[in-house]
Protein backbone atom coordinates (compact mmCIF):
# COMPACT_ATOMS: atom_id res chain seq x y z
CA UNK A 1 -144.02 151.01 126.28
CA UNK A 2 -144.94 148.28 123.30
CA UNK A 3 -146.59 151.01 121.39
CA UNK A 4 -143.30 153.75 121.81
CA UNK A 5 -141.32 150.16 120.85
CA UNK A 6 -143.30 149.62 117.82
CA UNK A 7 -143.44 153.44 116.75
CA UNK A 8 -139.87 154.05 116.85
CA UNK A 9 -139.21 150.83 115.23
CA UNK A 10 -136.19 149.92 117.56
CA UNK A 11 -135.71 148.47 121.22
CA UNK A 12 -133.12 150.65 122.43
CA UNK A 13 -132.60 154.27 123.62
CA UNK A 14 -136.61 154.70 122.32
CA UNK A 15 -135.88 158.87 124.04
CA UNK A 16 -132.90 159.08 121.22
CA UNK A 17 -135.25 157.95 118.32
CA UNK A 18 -138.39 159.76 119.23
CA UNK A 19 -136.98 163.56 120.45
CA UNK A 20 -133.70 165.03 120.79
CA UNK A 21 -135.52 166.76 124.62
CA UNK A 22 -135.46 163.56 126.33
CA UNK A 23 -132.05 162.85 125.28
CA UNK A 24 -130.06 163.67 128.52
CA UNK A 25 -127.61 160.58 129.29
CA UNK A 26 -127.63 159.59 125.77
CA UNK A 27 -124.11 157.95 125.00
CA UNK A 28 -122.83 158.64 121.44
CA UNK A 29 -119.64 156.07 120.46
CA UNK A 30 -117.27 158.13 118.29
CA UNK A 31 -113.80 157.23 116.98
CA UNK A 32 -111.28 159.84 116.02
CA UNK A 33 -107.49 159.57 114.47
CA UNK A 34 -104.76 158.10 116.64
CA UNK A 35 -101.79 160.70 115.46
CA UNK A 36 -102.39 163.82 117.63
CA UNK A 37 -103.19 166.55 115.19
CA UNK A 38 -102.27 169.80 117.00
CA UNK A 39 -104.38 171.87 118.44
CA UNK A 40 -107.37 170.23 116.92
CA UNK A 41 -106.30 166.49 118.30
CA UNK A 42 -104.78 165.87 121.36
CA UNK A 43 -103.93 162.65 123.72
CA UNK A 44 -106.45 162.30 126.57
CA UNK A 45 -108.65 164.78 124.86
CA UNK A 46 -106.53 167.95 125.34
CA UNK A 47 -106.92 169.33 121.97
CA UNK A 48 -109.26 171.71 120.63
CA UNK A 49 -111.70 169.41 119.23
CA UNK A 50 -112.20 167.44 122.81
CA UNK A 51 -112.85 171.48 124.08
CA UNK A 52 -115.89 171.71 121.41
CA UNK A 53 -117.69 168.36 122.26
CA UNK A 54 -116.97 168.90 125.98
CA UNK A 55 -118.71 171.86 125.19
CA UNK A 56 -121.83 170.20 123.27
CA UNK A 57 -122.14 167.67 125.83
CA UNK A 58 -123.04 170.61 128.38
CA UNK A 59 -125.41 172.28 126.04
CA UNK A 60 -126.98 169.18 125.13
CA UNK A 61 -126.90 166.78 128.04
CA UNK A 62 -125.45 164.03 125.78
CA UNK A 63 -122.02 162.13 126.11
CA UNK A 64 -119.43 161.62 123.81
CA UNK A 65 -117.26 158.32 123.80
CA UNK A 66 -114.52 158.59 121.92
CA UNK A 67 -111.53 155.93 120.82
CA UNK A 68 -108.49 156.62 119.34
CA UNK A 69 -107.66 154.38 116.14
CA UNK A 70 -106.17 154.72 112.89
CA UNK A 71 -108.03 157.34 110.32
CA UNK A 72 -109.08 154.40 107.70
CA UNK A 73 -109.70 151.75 110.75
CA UNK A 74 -112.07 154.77 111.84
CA UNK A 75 -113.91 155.27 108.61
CA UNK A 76 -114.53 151.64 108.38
CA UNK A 77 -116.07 151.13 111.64
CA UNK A 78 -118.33 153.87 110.77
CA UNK A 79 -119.04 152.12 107.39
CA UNK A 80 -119.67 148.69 109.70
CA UNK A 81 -121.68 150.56 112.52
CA UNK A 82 -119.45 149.79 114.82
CA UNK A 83 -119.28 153.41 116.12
CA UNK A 84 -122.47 156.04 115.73
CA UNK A 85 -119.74 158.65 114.25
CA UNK A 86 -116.51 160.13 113.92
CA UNK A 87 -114.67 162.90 113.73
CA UNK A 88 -112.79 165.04 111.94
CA UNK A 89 -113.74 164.27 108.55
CA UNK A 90 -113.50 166.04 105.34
CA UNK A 91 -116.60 165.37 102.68
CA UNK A 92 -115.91 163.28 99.89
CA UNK A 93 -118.72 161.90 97.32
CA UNK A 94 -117.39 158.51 98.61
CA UNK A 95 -117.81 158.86 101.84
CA UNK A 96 -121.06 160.38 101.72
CA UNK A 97 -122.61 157.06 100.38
CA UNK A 98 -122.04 155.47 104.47
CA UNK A 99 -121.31 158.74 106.21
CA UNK A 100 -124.09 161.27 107.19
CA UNK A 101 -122.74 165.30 106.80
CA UNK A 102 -125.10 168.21 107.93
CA UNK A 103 -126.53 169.50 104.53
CA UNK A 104 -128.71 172.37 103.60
CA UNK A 105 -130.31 172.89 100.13
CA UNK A 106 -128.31 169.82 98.99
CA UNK A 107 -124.85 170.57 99.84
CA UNK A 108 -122.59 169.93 102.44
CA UNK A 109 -123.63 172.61 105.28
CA UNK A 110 -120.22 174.56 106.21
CA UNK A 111 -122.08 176.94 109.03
CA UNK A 112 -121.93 173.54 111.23
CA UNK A 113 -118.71 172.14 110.24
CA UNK A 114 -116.35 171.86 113.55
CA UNK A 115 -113.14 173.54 111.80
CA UNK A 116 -110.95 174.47 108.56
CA UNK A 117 -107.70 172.85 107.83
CA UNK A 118 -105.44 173.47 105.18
CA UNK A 119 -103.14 171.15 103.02
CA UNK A 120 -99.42 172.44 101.87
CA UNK A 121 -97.15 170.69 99.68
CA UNK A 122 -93.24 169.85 101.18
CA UNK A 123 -90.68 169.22 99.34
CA UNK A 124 -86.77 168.95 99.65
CA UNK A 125 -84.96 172.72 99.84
CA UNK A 126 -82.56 171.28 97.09
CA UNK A 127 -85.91 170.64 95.05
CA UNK A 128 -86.76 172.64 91.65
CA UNK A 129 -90.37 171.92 91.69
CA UNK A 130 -92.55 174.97 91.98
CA UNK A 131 -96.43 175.00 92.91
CA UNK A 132 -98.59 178.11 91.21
CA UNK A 133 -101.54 177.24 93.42
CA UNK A 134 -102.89 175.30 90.24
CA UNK A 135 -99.86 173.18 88.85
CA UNK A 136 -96.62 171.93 88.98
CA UNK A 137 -93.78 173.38 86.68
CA UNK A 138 -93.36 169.32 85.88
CA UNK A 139 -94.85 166.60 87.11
CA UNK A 140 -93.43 165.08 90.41
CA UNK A 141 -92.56 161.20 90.13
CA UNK A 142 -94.47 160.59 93.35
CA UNK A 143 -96.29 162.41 96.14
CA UNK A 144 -96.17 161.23 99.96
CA UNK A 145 -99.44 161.33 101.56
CA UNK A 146 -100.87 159.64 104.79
CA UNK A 147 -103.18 156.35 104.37
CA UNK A 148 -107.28 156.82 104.17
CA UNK A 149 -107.09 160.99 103.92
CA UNK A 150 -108.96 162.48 101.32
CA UNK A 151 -106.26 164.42 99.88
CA UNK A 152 -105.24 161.23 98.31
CA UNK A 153 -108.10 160.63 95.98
CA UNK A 154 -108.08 164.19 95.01
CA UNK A 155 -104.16 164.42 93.95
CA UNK A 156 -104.57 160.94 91.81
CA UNK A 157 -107.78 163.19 90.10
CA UNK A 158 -105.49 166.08 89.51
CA UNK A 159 -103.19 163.18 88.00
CA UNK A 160 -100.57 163.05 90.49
CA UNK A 161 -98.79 159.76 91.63
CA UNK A 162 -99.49 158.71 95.28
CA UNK A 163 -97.37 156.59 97.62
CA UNK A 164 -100.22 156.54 100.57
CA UNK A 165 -98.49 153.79 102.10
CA UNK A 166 -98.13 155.62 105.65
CA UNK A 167 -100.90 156.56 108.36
CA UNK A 168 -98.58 159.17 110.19
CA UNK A 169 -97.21 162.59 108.85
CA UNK A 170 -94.02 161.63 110.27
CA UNK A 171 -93.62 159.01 108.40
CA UNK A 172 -94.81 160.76 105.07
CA UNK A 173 -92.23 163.67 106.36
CA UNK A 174 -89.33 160.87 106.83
CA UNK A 175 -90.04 159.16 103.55
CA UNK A 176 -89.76 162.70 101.89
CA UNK A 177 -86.21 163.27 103.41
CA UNK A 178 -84.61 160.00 102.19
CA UNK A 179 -85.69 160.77 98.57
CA UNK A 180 -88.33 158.20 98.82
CA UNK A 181 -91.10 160.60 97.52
CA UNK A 182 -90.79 164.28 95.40
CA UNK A 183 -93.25 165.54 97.66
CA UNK A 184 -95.77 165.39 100.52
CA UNK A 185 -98.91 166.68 100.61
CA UNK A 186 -99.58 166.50 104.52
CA UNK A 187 -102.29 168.73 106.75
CA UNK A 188 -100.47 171.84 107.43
CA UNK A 189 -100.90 172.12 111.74
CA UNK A 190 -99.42 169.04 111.72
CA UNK A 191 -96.58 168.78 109.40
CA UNK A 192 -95.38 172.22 110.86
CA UNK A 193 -95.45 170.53 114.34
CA UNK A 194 -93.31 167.70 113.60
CA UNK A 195 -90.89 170.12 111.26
CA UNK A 196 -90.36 172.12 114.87
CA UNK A 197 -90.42 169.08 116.72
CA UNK A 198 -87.96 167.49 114.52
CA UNK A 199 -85.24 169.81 113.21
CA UNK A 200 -83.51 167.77 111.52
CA UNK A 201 -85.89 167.35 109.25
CA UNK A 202 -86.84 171.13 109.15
CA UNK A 203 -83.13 171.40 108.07
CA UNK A 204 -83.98 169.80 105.03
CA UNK A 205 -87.46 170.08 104.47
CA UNK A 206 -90.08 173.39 103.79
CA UNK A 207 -93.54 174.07 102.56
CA UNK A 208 -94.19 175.01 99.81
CA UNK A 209 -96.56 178.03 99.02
CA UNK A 210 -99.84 178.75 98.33
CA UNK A 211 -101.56 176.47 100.20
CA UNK A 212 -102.90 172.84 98.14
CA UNK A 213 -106.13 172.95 99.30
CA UNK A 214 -108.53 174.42 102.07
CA UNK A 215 -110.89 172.23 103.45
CA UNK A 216 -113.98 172.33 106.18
CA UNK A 217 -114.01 169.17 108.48
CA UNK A 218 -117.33 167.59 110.20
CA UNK A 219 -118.35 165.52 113.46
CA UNK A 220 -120.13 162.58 111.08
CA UNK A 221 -122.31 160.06 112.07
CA UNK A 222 -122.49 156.38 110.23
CA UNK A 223 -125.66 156.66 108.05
CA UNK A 224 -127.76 153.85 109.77
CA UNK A 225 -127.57 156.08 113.01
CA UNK A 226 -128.48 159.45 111.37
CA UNK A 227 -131.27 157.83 110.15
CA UNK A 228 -132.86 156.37 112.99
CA UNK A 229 -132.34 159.18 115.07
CA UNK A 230 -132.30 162.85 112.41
CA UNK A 231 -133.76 165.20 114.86
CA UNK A 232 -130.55 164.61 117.52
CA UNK A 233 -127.61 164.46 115.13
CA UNK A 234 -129.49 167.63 113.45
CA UNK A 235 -128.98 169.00 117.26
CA UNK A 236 -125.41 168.17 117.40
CA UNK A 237 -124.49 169.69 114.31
CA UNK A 238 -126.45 173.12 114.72
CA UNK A 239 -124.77 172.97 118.49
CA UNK A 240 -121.52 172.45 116.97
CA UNK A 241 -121.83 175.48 114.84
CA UNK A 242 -122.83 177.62 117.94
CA UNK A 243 -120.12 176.44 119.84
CA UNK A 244 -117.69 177.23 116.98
CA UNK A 245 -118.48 180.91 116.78
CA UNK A 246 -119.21 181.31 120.24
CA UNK A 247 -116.46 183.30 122.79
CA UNK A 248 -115.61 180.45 125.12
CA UNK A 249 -114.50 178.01 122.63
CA UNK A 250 -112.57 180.79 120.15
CA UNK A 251 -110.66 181.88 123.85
CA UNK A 252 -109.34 178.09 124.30
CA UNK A 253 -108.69 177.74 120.51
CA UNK A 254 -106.69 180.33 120.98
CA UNK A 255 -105.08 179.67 123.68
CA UNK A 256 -103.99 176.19 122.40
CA UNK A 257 -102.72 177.45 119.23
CA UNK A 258 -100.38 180.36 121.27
CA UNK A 259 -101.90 183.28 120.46
């Protein structure tokens, strides 16, 4: 036991750091956004995304435990180690300096990403602005979008004016109504829920088309942890990608989302 202690240079879970076979039981802490995110995020882990690691956890023998906080709260416990990972998270250059992504041949490895989300534009249906896919007919005084998302640091690159001052699209959707913001650039499952949810705003409200962006999202895992233990988070990410594709979970993705 001292020698496996001093070989995998750690005094706890010594199965986790030394082989991903002897990993049955293992507990992985993961923290996930707070605002349900239909289908993909659900309360009590009814959503699409508690279906896929439900899944992994059968093919792997591992357990997932997951709490609900706020997206940037999230990203900073995974910064602090406070959590072994997180989900779901777009890749960003920033985040990749205290978050560890499944690569391959130096990029960010899409085959094992857990889904793909788009981003639309709203605006008000009194609004003039139109969106080419590229640019703005004139340059909107400010843009709505919610706190810690990586859409925001890509629309102040693209030279657009942020007001990131709320963490749920409802908010982002409400401040958009009162005239607070030109536009909102919100995830596009879940404005479109609250727009049905809500028709009053829907009465005022619409997306605007094509979509902003189109983005893959990742189970990541605080880069202390994917260091120490490579050859398991490897595992969950190439299990993640086989779940993905696989007929089970595309029958209760499908389900979820009506089809």
């Amino acid at each position: 036991m001292k020698f496996l202690h001093h070989l995998c240079g750690g005094w706890l879970l010594i199965t986790l750091w030394c082989g991903v076979a002897s990993a049955q039981g293992v507990t992985l802490r993961l923290c996930a956004e707070d605002e349900d995110a239909h289908p993909w995020l659900v309360r009590e882990g009814g959503g699409a995304n508690g279906v896929m690691l439900r899944m992994v956890e059968q093919k792997l023998g591992v357990r997932f435990q997951v709490e609900r906080m706020p997206w940037r709260r999230c990203l900073l416990s995974m910064k602090e180690g406070q959590v072994d990972g997180g989900f779901k998270a777009s890749y960003s250059a920033e985040r990749a300096t205290f978050l560890a992504y499944p690569m391959k041949n130096g990029q960010v490895d899409e085959e094992r990403r857990m889904l793909t989300e788009s981003y639309h534009f709203y605006r008000r249906k009194s609004s003039l602005l139109v969106w080419d896919g590229a640019r703005m007919n004139r340059q909107p005084e400010s843009v709505g979008a919610q706190s810690g998302f990586s859409i925001v640091g890509r629309l102040r690159n693209q030279g657009f004016t942020v007001d990131d001052g709320n963490r749920l699209s409802e908010a982002v959707l409400v401040k958009l109504q009162k005239g607070r913001v030109e536009l909102a650039a919100l995830q596009t499952l879940a404005a479109d829920r609250v727009l049905q949810r809500r028709p009053e705003l829907a009465a005022e409200l619409e997306r605007m088309e094509p979509a902003l962006v189109s983005q893959a999202y990742y189970l990541v895992f605080a880069l202390p942890f994917a260091q120490k233990a490579p050859a398991l988070v490897d595992r969950v990410w190439d299990t993640i990608g086989a779940v993905r594709e696989a007929l089970p979970y595309q029958q209760a993705l499908n389900e979820l989302m009506g089809n």
